[in-house]
Protein backbone atom coordinates (compact mmCIF):
# COMPACT_ATOMS: atom_id res chain seq x y z
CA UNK A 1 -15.65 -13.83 20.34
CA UNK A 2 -12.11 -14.25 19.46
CA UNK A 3 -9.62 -11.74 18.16
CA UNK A 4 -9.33 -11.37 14.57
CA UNK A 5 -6.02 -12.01 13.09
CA UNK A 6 -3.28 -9.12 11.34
CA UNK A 7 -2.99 -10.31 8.23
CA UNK A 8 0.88 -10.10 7.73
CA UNK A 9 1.83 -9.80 4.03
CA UNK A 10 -0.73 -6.98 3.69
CA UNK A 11 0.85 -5.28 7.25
CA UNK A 12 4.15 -4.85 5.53
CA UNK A 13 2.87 -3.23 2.37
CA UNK A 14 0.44 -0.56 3.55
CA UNK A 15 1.08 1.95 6.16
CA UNK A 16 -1.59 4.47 7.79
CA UNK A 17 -0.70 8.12 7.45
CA UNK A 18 -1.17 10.46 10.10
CA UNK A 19 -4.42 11.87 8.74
CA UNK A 20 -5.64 8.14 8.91
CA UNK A 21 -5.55 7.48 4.70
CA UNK A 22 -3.61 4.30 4.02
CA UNK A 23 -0.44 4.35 1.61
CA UNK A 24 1.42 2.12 -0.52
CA UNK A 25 4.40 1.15 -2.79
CA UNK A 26 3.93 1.68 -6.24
CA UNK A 27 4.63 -1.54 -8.36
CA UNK A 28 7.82 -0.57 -9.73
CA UNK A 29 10.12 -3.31 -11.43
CA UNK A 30 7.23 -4.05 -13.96
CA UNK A 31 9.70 -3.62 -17.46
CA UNK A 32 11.96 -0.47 -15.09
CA UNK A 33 14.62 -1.04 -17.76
CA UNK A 34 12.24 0.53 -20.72
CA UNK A 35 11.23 3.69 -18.69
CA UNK A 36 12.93 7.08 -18.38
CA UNK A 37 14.87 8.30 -15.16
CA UNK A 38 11.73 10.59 -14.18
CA UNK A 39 9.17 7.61 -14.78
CA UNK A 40 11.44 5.49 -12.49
CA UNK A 41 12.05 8.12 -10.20
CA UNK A 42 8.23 8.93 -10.03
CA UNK A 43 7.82 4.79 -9.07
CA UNK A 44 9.56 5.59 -5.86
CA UNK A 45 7.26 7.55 -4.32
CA UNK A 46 4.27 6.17 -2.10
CA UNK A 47 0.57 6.61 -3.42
CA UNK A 48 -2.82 6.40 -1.42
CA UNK A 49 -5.08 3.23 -1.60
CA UNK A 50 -8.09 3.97 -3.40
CA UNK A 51 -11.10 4.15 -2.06
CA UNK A 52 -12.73 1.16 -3.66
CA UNK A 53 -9.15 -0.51 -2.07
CA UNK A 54 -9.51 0.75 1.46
CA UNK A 55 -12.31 -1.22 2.52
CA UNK A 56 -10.53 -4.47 1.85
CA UNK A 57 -7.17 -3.28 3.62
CA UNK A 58 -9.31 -2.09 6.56
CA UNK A 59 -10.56 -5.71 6.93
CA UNK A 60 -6.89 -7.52 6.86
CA UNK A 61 -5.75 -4.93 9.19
CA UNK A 62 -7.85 -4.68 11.87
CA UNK A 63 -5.83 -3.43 14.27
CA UNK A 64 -3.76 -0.90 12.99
């Protein structure tokens, strides 16, 4: 059976954490003009994939 394939676009957005949970960017230039410093500040920070999500990213990342 061949290998399955890395899917690449999805490789540079999520990262797995030591623990083995998988992380993400939050979506922040959505309308970042209208939102306070702390609201933009809080868009910075990384978030864990949900667990309805992590089955999906599991499957285009098989390898990592």
């Amino acid at each position: 059976m061949p290998k399955m394939k890395t899917h690449k676009a999805t490789a540079k957005r999520f990262k797995r954490t030591g623990s083995g949970k998988w992380v993400r960017n939050r979506a922040n230039r959505i309308h970042r003009h209208n939102k306070t410093k702390r609201a933009k500040r809080e868009l910075d920070k990384k978030i864990v994939v949900s667990p309805a999500d992590r089955k999906r990213v599991e499957r285009l990342l098989p390898y990592h």
